[in-house]
PDB file of N, CA and C in Angstrom:
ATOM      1  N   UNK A   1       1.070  30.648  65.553  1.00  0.00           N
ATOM      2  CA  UNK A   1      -0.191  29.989  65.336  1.00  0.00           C
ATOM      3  C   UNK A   1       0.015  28.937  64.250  1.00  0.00           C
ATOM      4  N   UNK A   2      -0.458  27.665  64.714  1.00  0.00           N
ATOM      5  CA  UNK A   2      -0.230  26.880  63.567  1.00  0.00           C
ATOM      6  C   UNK A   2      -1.135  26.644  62.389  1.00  0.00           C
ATOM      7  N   UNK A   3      -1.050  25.753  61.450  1.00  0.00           N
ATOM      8  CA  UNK A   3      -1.722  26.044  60.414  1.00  0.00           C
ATOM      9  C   UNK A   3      -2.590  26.047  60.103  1.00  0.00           C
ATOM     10  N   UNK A   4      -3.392  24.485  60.837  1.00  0.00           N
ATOM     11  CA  UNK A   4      -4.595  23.719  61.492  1.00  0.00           C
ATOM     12  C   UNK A   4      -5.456  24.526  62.040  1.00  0.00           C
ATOM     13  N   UNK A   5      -5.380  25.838  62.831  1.00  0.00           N
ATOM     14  CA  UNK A   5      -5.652  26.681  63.186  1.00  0.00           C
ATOM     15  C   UNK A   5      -6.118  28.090  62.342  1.00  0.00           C
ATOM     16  N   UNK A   6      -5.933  28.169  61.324  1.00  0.00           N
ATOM     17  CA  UNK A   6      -6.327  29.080  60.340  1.00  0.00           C
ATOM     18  C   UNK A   6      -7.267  29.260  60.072  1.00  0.00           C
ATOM     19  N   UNK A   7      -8.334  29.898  59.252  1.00  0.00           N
ATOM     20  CA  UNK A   7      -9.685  29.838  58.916  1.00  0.00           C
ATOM     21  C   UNK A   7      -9.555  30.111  57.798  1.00  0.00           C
ATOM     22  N   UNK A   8      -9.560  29.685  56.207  1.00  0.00           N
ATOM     23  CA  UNK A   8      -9.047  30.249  55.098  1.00  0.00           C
ATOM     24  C   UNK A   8     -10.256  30.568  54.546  1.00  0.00           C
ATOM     25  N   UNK A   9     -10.977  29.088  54.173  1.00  0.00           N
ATOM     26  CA  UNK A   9     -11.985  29.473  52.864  1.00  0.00           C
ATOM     27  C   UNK A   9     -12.827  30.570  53.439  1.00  0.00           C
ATOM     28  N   UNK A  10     -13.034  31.083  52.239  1.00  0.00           N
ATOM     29  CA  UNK A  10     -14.066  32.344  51.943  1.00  0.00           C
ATOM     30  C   UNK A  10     -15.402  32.041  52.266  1.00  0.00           C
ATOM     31  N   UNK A  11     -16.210  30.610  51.511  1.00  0.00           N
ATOM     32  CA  UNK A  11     -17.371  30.655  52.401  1.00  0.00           C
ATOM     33  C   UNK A  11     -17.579  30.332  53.881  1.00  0.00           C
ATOM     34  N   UNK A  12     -16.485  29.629  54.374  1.00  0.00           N
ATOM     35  CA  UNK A  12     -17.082  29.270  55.781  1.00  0.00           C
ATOM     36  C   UNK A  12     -16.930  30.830  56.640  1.00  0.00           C
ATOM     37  N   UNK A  13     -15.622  31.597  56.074  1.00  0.00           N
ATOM     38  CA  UNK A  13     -15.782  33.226  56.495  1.00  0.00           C
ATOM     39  C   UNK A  13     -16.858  34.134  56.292  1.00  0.00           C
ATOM     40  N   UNK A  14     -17.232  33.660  55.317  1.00  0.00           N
ATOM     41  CA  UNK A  14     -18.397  34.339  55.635  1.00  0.00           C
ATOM     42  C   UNK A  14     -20.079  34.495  56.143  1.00  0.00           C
ATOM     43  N   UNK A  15     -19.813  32.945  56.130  1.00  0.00           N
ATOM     44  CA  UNK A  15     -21.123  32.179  56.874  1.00  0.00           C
ATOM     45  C   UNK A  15     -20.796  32.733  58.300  1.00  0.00           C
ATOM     46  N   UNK A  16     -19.578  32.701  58.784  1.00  0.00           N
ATOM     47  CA  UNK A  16     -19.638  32.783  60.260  1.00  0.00           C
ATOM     48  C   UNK A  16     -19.952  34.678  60.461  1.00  0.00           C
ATOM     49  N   UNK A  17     -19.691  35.861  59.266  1.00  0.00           N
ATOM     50  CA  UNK A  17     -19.545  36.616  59.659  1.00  0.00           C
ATOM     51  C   UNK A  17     -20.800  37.214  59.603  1.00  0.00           C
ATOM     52  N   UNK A  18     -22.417  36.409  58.706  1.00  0.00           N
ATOM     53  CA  UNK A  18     -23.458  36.947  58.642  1.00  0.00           C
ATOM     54  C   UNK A  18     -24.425  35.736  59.293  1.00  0.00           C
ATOM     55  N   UNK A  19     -24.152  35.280  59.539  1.00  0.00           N
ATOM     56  CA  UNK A  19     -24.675  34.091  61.025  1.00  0.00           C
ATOM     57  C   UNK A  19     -23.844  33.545  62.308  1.00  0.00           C
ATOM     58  N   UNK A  20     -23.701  35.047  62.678  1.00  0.00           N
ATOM     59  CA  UNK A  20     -23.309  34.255  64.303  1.00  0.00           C
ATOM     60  C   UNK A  20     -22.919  35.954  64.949  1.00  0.00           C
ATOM     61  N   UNK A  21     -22.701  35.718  66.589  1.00  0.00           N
ATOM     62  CA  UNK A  21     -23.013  37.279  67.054  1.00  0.00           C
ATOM     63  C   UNK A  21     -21.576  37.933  66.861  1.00  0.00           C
ATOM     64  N   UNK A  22     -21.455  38.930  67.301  1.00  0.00           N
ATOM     65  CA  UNK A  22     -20.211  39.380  67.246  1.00  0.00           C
ATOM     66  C   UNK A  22     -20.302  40.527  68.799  1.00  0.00           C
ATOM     67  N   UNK A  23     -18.712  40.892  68.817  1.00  0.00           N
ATOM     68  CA  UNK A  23     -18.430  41.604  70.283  1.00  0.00           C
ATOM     69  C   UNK A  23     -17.275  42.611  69.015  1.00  0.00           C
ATOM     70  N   UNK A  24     -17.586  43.936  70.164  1.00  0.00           N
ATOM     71  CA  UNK A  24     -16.777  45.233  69.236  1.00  0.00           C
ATOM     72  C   UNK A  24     -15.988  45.990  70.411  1.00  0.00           C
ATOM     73  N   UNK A  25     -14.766  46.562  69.752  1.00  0.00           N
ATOM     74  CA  UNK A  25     -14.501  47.957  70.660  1.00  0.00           C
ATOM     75  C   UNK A  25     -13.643  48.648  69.677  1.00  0.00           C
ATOM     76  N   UNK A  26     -12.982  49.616  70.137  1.00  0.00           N
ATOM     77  CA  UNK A  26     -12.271  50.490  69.007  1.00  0.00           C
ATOM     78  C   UNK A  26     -11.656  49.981  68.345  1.00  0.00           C
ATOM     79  N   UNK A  27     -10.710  48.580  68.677  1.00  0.00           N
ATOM     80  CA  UNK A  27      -9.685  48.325  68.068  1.00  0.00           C
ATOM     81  C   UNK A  27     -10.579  47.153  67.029  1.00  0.00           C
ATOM     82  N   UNK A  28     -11.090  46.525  67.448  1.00  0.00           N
ATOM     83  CA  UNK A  28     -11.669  45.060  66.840  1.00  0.00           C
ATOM     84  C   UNK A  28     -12.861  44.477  66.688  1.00  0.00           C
ATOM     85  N   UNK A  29     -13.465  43.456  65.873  1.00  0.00           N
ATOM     86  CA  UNK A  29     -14.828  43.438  65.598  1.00  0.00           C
ATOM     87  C   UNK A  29     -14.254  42.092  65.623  1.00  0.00           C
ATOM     88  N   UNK A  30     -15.031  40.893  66.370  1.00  0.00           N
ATOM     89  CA  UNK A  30     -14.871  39.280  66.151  1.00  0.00           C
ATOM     90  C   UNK A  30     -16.282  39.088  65.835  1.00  0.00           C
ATOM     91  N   UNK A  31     -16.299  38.033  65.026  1.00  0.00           N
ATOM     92  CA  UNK A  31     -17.705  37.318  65.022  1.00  0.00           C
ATOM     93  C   UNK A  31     -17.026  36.113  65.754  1.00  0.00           C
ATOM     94  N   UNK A  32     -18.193  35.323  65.950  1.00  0.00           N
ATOM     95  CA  UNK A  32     -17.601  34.089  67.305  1.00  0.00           C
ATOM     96  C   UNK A  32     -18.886  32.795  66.465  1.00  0.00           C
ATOM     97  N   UNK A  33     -18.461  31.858  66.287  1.00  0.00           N
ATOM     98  CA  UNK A  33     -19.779  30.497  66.067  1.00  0.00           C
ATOM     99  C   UNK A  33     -18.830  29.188  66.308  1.00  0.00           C
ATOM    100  N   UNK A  34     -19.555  28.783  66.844  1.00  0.00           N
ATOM    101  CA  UNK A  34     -19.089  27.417  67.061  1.00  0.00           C
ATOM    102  C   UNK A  34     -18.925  26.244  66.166  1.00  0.00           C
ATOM    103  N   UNK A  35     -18.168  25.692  66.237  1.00  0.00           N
ATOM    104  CA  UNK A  35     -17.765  24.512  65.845  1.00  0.00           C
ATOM    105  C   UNK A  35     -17.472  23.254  65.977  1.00  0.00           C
ATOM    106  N   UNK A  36     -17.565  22.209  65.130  1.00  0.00           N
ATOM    107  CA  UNK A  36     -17.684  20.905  65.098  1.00  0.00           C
ATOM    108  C   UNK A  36     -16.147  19.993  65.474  1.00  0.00           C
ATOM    109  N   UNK A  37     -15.139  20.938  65.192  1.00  0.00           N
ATOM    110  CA  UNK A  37     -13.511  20.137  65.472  1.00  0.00           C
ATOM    111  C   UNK A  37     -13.475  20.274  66.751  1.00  0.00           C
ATOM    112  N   UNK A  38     -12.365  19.908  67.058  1.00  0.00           N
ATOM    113  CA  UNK A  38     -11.535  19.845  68.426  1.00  0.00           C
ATOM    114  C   UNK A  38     -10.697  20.903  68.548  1.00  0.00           C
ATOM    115  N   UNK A  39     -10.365  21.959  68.071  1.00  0.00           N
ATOM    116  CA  UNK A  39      -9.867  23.146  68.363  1.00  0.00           C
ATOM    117  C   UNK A  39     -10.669  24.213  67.656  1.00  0.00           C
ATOM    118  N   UNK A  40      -9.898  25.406  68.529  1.00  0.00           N
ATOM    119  CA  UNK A  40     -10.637  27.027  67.808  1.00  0.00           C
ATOM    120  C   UNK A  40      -9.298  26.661  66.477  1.00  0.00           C
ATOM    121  N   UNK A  41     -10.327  27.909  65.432  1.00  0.00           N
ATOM    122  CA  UNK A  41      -9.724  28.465  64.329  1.00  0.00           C
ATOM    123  C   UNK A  41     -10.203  29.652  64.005  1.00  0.00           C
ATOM    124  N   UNK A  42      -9.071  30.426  63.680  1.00  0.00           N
ATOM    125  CA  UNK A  42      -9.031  31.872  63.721  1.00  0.00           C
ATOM    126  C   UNK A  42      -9.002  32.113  61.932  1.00  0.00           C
ATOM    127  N   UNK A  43      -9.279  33.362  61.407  1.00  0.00           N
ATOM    128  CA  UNK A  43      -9.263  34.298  60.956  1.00  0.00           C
ATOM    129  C   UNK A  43      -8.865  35.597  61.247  1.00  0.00           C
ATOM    130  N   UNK A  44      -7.935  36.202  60.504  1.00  0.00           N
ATOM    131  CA  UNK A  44      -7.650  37.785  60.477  1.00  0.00           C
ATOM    132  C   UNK A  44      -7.952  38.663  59.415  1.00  0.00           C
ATOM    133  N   UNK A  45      -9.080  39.640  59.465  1.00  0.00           N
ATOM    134  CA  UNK A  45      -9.427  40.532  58.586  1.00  0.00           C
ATOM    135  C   UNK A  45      -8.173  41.939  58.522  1.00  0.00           C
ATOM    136  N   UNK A  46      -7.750  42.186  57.573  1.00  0.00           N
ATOM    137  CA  UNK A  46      -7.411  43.614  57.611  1.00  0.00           C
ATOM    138  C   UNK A  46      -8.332  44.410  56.181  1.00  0.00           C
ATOM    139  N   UNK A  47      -8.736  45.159  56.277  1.00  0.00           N
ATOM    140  CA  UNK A  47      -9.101  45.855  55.067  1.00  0.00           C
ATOM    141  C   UNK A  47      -8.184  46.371  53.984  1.00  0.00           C
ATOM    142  N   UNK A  48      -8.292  46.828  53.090  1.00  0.00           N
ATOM    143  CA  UNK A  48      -7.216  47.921  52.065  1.00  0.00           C
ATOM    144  C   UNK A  48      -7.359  49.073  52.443  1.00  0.00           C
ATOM    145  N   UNK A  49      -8.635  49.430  53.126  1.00  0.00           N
ATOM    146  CA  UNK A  49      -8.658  50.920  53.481  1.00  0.00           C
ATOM    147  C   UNK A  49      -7.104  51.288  54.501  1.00  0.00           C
ATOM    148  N   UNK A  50      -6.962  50.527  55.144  1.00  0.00           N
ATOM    149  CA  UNK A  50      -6.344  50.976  56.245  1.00  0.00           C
ATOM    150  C   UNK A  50      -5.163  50.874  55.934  1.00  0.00           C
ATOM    151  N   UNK A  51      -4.214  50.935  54.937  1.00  0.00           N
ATOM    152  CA  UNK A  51      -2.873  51.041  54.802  1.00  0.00           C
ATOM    153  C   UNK A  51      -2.520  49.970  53.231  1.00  0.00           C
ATOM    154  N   UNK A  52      -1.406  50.188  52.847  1.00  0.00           N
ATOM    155  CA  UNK A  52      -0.442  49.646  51.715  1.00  0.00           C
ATOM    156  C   UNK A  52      -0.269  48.499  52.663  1.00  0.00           C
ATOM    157  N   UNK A  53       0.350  47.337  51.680  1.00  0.00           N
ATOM    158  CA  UNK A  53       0.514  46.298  51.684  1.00  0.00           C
ATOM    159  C   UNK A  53       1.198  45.582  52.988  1.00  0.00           C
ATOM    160  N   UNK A  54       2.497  46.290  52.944  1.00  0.00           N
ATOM    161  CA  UNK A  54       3.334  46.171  53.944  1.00  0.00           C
ATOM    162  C   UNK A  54       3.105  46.588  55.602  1.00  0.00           C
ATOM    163  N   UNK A  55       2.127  47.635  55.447  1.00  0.00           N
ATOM    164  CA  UNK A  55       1.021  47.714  56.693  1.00  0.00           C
ATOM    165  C   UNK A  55       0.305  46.996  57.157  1.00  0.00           C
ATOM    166  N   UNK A  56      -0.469  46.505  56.157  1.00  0.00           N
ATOM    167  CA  UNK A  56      -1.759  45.498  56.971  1.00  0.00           C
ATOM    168  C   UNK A  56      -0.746  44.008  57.406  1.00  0.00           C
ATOM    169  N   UNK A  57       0.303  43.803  56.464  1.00  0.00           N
ATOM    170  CA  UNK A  57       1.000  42.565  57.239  1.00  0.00           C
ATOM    171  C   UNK A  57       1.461  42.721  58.060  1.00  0.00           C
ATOM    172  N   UNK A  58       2.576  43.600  58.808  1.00  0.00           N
ATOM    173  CA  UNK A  58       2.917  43.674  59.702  1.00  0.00           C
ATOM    174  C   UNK A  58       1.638  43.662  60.441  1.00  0.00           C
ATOM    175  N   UNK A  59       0.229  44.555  60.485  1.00  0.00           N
ATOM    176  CA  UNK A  59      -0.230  44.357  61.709  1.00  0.00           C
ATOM    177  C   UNK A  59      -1.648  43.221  61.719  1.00  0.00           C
ATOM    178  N   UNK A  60      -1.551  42.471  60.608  1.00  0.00           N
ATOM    179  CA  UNK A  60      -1.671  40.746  60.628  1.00  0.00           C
ATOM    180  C   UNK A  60      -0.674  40.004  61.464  1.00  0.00           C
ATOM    181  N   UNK A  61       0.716  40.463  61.451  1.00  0.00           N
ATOM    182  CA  UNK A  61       1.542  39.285  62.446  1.00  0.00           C
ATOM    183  C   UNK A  61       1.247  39.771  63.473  1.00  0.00           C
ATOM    184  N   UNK A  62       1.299  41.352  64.045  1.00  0.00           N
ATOM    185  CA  UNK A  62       1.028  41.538  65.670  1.00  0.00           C
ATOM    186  C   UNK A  62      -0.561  41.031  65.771  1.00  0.00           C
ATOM    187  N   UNK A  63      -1.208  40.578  65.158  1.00  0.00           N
ATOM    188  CA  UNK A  63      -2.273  40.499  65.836  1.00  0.00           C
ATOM    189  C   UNK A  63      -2.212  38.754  66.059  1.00  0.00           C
ATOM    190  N   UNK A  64      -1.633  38.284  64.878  1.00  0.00           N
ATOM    191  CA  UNK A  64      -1.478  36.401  65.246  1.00  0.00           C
ATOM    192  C   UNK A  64      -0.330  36.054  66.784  1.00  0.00           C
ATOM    193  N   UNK A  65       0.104  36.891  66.707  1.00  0.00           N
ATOM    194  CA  UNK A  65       1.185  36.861  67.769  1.00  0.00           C
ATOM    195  C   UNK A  65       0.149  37.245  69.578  1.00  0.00           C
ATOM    196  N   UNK A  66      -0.247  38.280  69.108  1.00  0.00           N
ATOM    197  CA  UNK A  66      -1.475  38.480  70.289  1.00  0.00           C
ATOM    198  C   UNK A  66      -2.132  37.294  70.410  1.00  0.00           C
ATOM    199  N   UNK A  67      -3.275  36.546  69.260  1.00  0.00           N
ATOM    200  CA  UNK A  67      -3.833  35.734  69.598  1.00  0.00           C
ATOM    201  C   UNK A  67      -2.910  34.249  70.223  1.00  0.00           C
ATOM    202  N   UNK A  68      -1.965  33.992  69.975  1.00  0.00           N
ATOM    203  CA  UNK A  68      -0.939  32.762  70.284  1.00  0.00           C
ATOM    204  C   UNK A  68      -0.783  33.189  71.631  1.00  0.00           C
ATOM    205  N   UNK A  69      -0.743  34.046  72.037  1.00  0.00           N
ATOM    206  CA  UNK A  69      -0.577  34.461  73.455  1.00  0.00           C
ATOM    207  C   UNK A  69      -1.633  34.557  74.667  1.00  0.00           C
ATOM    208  N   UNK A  70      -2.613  34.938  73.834  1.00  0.00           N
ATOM    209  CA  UNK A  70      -3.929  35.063  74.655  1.00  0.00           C
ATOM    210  C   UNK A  70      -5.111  33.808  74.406  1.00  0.00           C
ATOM    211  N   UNK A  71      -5.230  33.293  73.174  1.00  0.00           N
ATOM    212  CA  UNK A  71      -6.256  32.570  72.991  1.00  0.00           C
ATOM    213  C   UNK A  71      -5.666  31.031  73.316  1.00  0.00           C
ATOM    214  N   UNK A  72      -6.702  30.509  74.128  1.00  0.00           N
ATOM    215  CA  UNK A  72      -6.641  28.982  74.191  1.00  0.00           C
ATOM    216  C   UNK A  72      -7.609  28.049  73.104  1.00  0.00           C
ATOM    217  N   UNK A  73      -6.758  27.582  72.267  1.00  0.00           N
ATOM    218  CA  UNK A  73      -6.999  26.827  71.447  1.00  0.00           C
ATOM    219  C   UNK A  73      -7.912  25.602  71.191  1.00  0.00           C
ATOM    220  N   UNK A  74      -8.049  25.140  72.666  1.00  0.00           N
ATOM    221  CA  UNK A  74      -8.557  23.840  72.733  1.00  0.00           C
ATOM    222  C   UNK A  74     -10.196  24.284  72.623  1.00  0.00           C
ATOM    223  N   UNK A  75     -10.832  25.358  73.106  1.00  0.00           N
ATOM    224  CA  UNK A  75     -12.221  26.285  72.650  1.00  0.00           C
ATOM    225  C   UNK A  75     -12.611  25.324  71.245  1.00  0.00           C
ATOM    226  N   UNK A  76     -13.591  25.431  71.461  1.00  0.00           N
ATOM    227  CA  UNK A  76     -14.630  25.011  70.001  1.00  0.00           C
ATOM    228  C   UNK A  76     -15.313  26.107  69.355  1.00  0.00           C
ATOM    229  N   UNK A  77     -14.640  27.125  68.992  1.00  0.00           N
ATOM    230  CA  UNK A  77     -14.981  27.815  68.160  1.00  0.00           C
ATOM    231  C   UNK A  77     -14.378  28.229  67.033  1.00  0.00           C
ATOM    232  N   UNK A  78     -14.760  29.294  65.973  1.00  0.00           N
ATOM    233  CA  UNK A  78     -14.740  29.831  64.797  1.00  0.00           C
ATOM    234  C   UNK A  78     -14.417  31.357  65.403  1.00  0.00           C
ATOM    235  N   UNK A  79     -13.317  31.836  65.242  1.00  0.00           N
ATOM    236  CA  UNK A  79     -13.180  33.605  65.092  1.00  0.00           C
ATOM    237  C   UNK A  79     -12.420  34.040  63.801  1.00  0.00           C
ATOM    238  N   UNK A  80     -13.480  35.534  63.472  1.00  0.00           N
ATOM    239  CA  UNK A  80     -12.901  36.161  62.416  1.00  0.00           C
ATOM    240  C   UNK A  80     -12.471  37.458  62.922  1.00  0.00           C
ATOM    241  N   UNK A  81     -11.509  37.809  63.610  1.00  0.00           N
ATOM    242  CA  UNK A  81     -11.318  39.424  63.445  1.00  0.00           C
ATOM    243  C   UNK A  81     -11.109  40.001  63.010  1.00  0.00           C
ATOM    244  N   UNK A  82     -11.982  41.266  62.772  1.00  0.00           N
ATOM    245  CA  UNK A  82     -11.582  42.293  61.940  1.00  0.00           C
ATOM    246  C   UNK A  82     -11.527  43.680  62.628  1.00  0.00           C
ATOM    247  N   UNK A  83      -9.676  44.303  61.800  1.00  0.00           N
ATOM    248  CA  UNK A  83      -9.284  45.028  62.408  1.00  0.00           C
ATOM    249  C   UNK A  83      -9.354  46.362  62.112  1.00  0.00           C
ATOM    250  N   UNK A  84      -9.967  47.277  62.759  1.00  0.00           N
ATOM    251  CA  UNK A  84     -10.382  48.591  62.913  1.00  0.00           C
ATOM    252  C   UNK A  84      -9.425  49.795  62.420  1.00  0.00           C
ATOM    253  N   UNK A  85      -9.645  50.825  61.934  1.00  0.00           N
ATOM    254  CA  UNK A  85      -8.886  52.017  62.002  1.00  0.00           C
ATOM    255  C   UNK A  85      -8.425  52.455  63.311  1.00  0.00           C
ATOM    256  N   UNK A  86      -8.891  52.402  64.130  1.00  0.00           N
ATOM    257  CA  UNK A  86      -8.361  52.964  65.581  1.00  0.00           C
ATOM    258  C   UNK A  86      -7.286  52.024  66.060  1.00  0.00           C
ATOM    259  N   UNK A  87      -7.647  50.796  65.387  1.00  0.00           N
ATOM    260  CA  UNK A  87      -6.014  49.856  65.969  1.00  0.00           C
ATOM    261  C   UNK A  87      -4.414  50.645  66.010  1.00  0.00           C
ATOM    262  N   UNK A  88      -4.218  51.619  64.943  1.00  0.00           N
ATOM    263  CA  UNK A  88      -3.184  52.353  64.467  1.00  0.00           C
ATOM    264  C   UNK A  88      -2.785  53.927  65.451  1.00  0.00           C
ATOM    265  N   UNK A  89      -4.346  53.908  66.627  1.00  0.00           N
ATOM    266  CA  UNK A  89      -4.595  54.745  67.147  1.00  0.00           C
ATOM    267  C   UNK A  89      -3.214  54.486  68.537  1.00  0.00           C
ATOM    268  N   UNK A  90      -2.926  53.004  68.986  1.00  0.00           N
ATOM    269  CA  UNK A  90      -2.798  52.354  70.098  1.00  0.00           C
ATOM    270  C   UNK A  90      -1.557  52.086  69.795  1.00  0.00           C
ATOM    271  N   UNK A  91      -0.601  51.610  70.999  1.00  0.00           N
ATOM    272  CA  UNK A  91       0.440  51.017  70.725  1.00  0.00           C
ATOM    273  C   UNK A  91       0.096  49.024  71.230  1.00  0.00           C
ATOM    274  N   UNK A  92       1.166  48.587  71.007  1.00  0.00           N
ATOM    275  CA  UNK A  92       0.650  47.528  70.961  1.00  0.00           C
ATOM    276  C   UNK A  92       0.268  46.615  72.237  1.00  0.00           C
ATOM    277  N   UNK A  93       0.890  47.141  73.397  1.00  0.00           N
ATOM    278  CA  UNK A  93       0.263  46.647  74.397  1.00  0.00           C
ATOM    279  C   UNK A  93      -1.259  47.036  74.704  1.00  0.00           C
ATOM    280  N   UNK A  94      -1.413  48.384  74.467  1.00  0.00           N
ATOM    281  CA  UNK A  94      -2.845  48.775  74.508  1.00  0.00           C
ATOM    282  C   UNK A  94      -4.277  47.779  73.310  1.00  0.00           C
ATOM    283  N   UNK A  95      -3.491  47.904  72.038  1.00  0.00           N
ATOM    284  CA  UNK A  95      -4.102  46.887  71.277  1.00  0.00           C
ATOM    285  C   UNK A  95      -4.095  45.428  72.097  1.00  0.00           C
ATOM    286  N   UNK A  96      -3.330  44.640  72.462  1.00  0.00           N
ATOM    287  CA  UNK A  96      -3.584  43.293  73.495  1.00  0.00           C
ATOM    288  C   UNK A  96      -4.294  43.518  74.567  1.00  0.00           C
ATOM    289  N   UNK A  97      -5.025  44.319  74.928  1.00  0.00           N
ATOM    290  CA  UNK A  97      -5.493  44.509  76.295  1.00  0.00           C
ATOM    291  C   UNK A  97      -6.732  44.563  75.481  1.00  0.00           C
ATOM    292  N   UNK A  98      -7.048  45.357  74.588  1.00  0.00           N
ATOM    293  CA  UNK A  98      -8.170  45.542  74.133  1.00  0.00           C
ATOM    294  C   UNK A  98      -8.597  44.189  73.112  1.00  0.00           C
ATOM    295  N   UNK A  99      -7.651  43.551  72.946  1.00  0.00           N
ATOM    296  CA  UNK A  99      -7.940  42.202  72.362  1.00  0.00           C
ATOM    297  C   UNK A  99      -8.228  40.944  73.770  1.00  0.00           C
ATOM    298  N   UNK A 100      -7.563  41.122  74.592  1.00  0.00           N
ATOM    299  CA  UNK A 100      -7.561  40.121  75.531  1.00  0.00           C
ATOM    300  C   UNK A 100      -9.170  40.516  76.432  1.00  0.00           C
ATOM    301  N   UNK A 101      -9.220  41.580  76.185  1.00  0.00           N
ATOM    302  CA  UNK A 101     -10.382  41.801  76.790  1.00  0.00           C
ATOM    303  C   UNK A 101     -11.892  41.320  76.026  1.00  0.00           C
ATOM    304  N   UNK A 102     -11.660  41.446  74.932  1.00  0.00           N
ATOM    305  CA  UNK A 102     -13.019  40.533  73.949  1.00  0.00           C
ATOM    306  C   UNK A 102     -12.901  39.361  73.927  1.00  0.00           C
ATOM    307  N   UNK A 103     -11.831  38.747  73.834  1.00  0.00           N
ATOM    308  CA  UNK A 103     -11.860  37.232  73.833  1.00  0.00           C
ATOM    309  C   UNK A 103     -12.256  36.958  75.163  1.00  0.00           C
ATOM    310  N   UNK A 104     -11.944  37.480  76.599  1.00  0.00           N
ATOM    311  CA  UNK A 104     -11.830  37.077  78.123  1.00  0.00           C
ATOM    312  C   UNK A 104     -13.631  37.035  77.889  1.00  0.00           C
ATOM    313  N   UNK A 105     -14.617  37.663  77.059  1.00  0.00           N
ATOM    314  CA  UNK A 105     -15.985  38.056  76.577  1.00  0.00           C
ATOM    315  C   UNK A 105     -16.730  36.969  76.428  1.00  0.00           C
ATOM    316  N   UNK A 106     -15.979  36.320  75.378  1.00  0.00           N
ATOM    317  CA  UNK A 106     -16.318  34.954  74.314  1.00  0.00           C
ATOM    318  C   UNK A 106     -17.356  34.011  75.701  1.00  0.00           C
TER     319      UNK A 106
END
């Protein structure tokens, strides 16, 4: 995922995460709002609850790696996902199915 593509600042994260709808399942929570550029930009939530340091990154890259695979970019939107305790439940094809399936939503 390239860089352009990121969602960093804190307020526009959180404007999108308490004004705009969201779609859920075990593994993942997106909020979805649209936007004014010419491509989507993503966000990845992991919490602290859910593991030490070296946990939530590794499953920050499987999840940027999912989205590079599944999401088409050229979309005009804003996503923040945030990733669930049950993600750890799944292996990782099961996690992409259950990701490809909320975005296929959008």
């Amino acid at each position: 995922m390239r860089k352009e593509y990121s969602l960093k600042r804190n307020e526009e994260i959180s404007k999108i995460v308490h004004s705009s709808k969201c779609i859920k399942n075990d593994s993942f929570v997106i909020y979805i709002k649209n936007n004014e550029m010419d491509h989507a930009r993503v966000c990845i939530s992991v919490s602290k609850k859910l593991g030490k340091a070296h946990l939530r990154n590794k499953t920050k890259r499987q999840v940027r790696m999912m989205i590079t695979e599944i999401l088409n970019f050229e979309k005009l939107v804003d996503l923040v996902i945030v990733v669930r305790k049950k993600y750890f439940d799944y292996d990782f094809a099961n996690n992409k199915a259950n990701l490809q399936n909320l975005i296929s939503r959008i």
